[in-house]
PDB file of N, CA and C in Angstrom:
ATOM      1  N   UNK A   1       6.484 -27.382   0.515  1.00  0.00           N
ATOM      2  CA  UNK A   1       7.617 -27.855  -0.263  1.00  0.00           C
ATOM      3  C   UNK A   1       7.468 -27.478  -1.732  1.00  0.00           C
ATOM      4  N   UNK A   2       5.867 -27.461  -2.305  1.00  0.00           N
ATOM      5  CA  UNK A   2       6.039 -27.147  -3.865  1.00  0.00           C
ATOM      6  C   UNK A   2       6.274 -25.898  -3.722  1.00  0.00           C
ATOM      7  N   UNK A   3       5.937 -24.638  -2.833  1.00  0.00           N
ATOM      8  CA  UNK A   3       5.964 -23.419  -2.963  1.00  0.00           C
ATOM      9  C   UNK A   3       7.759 -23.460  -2.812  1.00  0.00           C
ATOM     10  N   UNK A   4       8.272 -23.783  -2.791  1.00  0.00           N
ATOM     11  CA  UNK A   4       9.799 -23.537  -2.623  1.00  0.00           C
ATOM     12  C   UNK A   4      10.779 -23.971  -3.737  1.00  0.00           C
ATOM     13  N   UNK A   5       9.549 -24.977  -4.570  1.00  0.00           N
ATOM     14  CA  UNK A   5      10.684 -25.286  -5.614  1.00  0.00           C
ATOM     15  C   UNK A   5       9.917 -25.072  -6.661  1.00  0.00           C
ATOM     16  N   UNK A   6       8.660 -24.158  -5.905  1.00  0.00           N
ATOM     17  CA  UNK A   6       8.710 -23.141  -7.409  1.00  0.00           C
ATOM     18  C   UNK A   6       9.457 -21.644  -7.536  1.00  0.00           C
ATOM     19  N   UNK A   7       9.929 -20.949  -6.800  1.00  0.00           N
ATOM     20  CA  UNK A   7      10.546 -20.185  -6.092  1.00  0.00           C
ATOM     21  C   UNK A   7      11.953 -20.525  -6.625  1.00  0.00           C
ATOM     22  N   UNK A   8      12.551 -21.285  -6.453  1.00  0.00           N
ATOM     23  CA  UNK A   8      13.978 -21.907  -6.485  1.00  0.00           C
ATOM     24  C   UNK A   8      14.545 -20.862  -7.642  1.00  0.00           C
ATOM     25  N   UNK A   9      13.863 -21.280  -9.002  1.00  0.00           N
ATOM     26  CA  UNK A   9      14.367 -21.024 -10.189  1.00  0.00           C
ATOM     27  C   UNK A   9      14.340 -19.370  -9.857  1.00  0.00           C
ATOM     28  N   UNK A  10      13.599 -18.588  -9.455  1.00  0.00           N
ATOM     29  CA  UNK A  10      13.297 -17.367  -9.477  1.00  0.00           C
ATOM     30  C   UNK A  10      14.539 -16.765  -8.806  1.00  0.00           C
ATOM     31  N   UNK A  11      14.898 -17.429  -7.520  1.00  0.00           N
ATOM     32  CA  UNK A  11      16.167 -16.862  -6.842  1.00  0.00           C
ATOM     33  C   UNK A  11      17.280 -17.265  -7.291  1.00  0.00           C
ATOM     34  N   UNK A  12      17.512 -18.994  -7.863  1.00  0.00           N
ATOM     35  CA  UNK A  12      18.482 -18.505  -8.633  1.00  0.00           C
ATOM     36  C   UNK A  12      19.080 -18.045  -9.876  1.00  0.00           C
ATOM     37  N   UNK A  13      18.290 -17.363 -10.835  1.00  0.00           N
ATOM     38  CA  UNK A  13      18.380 -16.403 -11.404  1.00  0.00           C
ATOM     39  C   UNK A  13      18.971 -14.924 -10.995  1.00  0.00           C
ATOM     40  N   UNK A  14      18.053 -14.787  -9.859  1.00  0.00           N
ATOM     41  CA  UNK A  14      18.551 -13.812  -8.687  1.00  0.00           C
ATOM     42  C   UNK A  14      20.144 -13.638  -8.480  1.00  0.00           C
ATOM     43  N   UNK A  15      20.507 -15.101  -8.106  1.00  0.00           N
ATOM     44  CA  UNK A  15      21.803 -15.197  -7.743  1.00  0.00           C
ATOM     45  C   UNK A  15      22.940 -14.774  -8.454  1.00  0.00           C
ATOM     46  N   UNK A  16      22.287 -15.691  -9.821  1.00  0.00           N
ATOM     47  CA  UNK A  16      23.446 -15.455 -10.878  1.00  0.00           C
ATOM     48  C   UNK A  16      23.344 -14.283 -11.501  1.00  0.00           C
ATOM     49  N   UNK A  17      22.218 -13.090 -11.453  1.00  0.00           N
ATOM     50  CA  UNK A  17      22.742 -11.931 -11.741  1.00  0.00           C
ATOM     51  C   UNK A  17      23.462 -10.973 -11.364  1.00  0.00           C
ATOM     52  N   UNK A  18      23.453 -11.599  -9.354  1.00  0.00           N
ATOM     53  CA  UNK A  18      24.026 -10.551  -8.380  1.00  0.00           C
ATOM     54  C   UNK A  18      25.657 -11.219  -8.956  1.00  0.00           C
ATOM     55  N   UNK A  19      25.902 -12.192  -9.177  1.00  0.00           N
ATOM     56  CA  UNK A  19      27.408 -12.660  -8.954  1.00  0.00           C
ATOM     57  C   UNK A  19      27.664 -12.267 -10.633  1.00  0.00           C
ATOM     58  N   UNK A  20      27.404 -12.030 -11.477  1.00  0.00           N
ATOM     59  CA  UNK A  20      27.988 -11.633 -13.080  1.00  0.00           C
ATOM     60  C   UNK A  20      27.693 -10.524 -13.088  1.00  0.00           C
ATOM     61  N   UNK A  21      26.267  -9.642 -12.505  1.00  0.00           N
ATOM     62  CA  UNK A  21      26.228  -8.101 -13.063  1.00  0.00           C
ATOM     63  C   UNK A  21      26.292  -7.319 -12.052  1.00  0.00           C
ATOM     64  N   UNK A  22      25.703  -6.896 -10.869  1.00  0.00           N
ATOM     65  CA  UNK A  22      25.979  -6.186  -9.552  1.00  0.00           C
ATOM     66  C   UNK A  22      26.818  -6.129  -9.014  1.00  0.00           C
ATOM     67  N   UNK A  23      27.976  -7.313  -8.418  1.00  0.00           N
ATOM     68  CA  UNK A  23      28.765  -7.566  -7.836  1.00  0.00           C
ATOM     69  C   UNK A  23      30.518  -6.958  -8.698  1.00  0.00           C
ATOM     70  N   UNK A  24      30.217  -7.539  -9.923  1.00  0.00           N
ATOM     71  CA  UNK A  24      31.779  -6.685 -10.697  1.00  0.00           C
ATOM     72  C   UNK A  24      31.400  -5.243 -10.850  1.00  0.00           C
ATOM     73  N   UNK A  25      30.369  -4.659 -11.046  1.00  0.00           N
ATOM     74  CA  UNK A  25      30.201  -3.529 -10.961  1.00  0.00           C
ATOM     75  C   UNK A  25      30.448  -2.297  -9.533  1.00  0.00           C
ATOM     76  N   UNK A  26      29.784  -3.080  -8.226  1.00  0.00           N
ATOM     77  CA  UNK A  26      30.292  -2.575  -7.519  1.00  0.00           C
ATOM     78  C   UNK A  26      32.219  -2.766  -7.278  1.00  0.00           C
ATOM     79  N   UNK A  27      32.875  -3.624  -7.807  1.00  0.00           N
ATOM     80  CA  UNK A  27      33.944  -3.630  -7.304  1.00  0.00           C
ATOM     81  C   UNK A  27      34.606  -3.044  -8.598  1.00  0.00           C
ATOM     82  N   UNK A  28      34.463  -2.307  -9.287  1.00  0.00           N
ATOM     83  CA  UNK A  28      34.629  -1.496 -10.519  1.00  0.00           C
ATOM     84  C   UNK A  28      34.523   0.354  -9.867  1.00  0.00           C
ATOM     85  N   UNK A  29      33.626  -0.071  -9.527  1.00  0.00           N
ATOM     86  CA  UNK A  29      33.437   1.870  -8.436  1.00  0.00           C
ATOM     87  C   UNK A  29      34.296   1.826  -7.543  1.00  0.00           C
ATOM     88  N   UNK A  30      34.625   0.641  -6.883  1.00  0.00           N
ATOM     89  CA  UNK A  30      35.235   0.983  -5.393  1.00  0.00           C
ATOM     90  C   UNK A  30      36.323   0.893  -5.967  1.00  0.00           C
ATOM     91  N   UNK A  31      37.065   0.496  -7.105  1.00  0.00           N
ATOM     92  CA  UNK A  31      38.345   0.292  -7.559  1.00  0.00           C
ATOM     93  C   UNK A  31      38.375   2.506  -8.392  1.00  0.00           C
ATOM     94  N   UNK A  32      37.484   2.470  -8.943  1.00  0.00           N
ATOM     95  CA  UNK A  32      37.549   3.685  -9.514  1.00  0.00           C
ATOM     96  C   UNK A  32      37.875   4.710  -8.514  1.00  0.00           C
ATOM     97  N   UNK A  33      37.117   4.420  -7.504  1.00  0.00           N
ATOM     98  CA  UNK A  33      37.036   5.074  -6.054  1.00  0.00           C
ATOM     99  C   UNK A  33      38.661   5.243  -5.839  1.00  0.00           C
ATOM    100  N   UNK A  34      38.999   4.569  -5.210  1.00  0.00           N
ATOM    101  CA  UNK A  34      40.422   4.117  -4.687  1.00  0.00           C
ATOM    102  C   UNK A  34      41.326   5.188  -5.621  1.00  0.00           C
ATOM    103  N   UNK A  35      41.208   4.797  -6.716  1.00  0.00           N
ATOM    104  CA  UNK A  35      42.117   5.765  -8.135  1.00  0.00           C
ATOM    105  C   UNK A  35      42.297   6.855  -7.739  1.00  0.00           C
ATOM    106  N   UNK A  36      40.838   7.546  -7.972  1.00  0.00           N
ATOM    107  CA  UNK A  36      40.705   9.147  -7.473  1.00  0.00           C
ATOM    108  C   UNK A  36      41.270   9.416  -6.151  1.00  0.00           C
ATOM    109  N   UNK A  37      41.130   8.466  -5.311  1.00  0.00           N
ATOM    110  CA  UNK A  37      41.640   9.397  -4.057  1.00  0.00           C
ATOM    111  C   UNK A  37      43.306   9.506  -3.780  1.00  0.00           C
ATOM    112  N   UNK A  38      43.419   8.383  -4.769  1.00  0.00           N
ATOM    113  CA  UNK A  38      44.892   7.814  -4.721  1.00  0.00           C
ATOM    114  C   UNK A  38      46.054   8.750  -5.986  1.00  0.00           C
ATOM    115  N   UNK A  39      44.919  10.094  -6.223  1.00  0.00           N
ATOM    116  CA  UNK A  39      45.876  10.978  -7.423  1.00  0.00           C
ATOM    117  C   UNK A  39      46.466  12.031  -6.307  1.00  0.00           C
ATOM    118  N   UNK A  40      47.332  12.598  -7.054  1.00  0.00           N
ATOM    119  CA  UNK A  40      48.196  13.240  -6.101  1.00  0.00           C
ATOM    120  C   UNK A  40      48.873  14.369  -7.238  1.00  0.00           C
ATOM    121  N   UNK A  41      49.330  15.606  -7.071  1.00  0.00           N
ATOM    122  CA  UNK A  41      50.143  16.050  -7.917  1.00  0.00           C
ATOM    123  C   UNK A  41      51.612  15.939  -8.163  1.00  0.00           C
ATOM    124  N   UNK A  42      51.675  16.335  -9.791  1.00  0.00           N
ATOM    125  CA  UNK A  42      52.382  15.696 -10.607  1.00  0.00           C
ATOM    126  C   UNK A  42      52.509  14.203 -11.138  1.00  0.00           C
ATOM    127  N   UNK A  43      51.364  13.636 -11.036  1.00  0.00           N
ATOM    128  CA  UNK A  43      51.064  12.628 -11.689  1.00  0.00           C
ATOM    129  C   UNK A  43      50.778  12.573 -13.293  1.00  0.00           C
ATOM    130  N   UNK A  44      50.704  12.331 -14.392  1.00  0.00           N
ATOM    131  CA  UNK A  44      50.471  12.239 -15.425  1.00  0.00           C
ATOM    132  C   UNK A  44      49.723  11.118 -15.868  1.00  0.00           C
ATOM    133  N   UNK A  45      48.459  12.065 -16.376  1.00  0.00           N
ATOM    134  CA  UNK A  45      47.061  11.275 -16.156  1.00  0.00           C
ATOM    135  C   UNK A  45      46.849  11.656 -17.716  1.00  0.00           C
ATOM    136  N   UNK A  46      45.826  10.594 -18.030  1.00  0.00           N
ATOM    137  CA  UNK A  46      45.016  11.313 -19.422  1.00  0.00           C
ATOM    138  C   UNK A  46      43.629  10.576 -19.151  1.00  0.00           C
ATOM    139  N   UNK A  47      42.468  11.979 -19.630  1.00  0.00           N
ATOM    140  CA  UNK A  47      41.311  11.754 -18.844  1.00  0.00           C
ATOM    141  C   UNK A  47      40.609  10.686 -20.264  1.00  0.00           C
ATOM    142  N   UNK A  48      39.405  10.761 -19.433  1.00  0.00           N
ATOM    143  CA  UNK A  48      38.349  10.384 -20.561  1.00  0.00           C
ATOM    144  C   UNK A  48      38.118  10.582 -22.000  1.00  0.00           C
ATOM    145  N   UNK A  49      38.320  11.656 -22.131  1.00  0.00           N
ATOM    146  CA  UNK A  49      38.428  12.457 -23.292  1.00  0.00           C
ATOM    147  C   UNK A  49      39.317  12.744 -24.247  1.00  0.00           C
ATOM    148  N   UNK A  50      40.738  11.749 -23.420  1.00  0.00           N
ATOM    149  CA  UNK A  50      41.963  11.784 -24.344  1.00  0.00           C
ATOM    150  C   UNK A  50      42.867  12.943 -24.461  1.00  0.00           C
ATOM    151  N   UNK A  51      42.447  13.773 -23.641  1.00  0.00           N
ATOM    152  CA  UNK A  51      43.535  14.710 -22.828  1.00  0.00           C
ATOM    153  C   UNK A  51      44.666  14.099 -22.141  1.00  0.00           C
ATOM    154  N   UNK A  52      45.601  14.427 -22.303  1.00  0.00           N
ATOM    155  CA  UNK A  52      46.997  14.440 -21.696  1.00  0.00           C
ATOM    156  C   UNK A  52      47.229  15.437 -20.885  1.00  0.00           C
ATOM    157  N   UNK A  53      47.728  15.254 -19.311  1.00  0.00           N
ATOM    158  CA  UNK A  53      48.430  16.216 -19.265  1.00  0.00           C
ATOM    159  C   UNK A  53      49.165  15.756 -17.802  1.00  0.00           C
ATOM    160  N   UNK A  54      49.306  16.867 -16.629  1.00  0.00           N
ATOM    161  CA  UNK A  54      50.022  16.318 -15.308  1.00  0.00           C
ATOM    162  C   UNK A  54      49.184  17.388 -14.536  1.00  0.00           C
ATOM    163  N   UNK A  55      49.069  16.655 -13.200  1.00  0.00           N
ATOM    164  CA  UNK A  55      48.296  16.893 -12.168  1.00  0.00           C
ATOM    165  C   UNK A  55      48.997  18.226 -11.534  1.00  0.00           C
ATOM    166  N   UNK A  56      48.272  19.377 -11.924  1.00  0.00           N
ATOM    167  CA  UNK A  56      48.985  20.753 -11.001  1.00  0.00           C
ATOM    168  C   UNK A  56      48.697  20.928 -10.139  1.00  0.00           C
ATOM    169  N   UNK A  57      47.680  20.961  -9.706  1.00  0.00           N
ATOM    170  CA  UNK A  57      46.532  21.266  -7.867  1.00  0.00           C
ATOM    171  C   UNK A  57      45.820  19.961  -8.140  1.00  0.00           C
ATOM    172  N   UNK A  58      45.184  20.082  -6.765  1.00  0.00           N
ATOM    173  CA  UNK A  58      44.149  19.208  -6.276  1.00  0.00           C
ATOM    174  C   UNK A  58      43.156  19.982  -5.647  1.00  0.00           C
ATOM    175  N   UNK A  59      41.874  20.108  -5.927  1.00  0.00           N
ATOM    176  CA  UNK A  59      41.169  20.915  -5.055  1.00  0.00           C
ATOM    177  C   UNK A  59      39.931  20.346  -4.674  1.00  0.00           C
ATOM    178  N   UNK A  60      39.615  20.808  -3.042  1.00  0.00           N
ATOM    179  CA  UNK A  60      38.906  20.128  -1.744  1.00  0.00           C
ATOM    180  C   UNK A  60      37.895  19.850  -2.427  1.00  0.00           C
ATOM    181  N   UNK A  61      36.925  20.412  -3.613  1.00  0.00           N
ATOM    182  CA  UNK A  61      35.732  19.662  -3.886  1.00  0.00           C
ATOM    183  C   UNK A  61      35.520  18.817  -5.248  1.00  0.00           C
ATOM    184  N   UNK A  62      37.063  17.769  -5.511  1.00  0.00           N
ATOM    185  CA  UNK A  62      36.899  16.588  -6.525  1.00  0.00           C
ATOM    186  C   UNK A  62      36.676  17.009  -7.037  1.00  0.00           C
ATOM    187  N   UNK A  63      37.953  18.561  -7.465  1.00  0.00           N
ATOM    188  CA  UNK A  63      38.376  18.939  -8.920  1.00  0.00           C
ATOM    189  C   UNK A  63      40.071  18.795  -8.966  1.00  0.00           C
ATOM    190  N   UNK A  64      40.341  18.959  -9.762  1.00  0.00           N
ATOM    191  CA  UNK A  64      41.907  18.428 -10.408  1.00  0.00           C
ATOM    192  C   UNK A  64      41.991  20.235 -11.579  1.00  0.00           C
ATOM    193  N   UNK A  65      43.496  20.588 -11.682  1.00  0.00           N
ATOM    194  CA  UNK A  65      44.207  21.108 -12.499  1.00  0.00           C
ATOM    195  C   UNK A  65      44.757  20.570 -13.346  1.00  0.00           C
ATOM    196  N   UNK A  66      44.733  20.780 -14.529  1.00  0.00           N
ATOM    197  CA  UNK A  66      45.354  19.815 -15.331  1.00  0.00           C
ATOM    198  C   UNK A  66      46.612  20.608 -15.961  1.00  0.00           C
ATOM    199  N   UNK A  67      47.656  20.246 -16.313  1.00  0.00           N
ATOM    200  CA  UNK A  67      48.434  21.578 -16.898  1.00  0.00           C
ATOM    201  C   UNK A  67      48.941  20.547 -18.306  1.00  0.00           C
ATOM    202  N   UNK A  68      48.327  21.115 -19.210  1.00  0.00           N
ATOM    203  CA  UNK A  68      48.521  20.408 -20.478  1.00  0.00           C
ATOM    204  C   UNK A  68      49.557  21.479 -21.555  1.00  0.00           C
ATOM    205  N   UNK A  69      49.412  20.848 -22.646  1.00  0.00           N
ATOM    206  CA  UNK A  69      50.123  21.998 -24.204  1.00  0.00           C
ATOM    207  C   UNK A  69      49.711  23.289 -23.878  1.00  0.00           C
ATOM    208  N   UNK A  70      48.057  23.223 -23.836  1.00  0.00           N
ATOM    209  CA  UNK A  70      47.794  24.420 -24.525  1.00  0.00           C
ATOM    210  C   UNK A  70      47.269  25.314 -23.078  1.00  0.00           C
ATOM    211  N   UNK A  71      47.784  24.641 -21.942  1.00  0.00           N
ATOM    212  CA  UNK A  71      47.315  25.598 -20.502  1.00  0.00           C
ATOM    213  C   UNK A  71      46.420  24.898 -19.752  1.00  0.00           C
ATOM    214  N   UNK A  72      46.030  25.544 -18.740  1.00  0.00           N
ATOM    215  CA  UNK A  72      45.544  24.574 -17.874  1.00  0.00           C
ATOM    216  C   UNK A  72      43.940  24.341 -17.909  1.00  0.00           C
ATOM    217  N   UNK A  73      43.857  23.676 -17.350  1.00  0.00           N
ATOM    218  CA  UNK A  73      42.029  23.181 -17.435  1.00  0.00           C
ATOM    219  C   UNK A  73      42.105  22.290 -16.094  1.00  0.00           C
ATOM    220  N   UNK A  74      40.190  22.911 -15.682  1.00  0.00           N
ATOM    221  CA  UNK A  74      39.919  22.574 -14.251  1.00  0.00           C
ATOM    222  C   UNK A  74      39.011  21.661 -14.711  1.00  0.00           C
ATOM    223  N   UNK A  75      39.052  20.267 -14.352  1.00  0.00           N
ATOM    224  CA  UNK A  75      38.349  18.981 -14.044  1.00  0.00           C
ATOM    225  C   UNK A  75      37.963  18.560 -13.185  1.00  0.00           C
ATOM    226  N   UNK A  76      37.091  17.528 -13.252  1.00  0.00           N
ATOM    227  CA  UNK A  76      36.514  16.287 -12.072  1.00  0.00           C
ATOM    228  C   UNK A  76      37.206  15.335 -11.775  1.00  0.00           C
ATOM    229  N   UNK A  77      37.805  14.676 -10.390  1.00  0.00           N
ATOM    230  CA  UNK A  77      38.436  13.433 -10.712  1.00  0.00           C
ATOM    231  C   UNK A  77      37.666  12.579 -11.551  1.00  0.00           C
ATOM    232  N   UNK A  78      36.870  12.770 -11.335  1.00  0.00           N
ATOM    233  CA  UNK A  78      35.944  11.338 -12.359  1.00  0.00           C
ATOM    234  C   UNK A  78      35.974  11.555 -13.360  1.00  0.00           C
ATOM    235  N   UNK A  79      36.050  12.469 -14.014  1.00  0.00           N
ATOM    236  CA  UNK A  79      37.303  12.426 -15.750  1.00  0.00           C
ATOM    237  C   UNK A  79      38.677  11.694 -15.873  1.00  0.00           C
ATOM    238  N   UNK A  80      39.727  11.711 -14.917  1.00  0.00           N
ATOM    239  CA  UNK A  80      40.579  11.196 -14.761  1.00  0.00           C
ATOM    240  C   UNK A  80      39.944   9.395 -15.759  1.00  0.00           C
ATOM    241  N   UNK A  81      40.685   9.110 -16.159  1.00  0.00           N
ATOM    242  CA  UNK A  81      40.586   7.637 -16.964  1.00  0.00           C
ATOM    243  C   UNK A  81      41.473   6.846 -16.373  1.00  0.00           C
ATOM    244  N   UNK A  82      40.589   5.660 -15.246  1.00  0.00           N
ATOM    245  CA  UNK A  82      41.873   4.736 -14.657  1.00  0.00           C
ATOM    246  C   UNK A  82      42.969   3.732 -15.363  1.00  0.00           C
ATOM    247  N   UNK A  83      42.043   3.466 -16.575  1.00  0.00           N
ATOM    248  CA  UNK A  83      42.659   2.247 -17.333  1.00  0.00           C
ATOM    249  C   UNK A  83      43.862   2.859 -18.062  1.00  0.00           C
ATOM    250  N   UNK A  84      43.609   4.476 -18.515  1.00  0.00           N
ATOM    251  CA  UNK A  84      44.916   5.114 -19.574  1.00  0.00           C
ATOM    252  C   UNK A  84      45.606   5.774 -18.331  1.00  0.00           C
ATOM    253  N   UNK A  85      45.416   5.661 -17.630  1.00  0.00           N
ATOM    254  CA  UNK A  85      46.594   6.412 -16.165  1.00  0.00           C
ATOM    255  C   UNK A  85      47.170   5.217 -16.049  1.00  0.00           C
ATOM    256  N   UNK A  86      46.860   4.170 -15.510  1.00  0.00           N
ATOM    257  CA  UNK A  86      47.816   2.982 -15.223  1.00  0.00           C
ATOM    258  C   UNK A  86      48.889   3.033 -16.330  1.00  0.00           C
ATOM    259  N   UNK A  87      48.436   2.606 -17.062  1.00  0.00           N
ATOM    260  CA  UNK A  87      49.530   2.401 -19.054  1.00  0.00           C
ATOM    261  C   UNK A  87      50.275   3.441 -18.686  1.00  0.00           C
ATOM    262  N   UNK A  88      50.056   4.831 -18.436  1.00  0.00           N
ATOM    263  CA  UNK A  88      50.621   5.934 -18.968  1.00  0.00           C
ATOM    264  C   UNK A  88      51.728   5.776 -17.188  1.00  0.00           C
ATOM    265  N   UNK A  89      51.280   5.259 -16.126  1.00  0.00           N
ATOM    266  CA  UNK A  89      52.737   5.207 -14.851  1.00  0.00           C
ATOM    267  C   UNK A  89      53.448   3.961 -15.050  1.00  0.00           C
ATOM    268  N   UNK A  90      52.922   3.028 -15.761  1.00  0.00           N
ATOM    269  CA  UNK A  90      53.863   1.483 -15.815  1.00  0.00           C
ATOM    270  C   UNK A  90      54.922   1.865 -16.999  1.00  0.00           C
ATOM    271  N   UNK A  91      54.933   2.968 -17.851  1.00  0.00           N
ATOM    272  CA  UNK A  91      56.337   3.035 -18.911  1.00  0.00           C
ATOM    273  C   UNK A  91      57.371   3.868 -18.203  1.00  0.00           C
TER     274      UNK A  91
END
């Protein structure tokens, strides 16, 4: 019984890091996840980097066309920026 409630404090520490730091994080990827697979062309995205532009191709190995001002540029979905894509389809 003492070995368990010395233990106690150790796991729940444990606990409360899986439920505030591990746990929103994984559901932060799987939400990021979802994004990327969920682009499509002619969407109008602006990446990470504060590029603007609209989705020209899609290509099989999780790259994107971008067709911006100044011409096109080949990206990663994972440049794509979920938080400035949402803003930029809700106006």
């Amino acid at each position: 019984m003492e070995n368990i409630q010395q233990f106690l404090p150790i796991l729940l520490i444990f606990g409360v890091m899986y439920f505030l730091m591990i746990r929103p994080q994984q559901k932060r990827i799987k939400k990021e996840k979802e994004f990327e697979s969920s682009l499509k062309v002619g969407d109008k995205v602006i990446t990470k980097a504060g590029i603007h532009g609209r989705i020209s191709e899609i290509g099989a190995d999780e790259t994107v066309i971008l067709e911006t001002m100044a011409g096109k540029l080949k990206m990663e979905k994972a440049a794509i920026s979920l938080e400035m894509s949402q803003k930029v389809q809700k106006v």
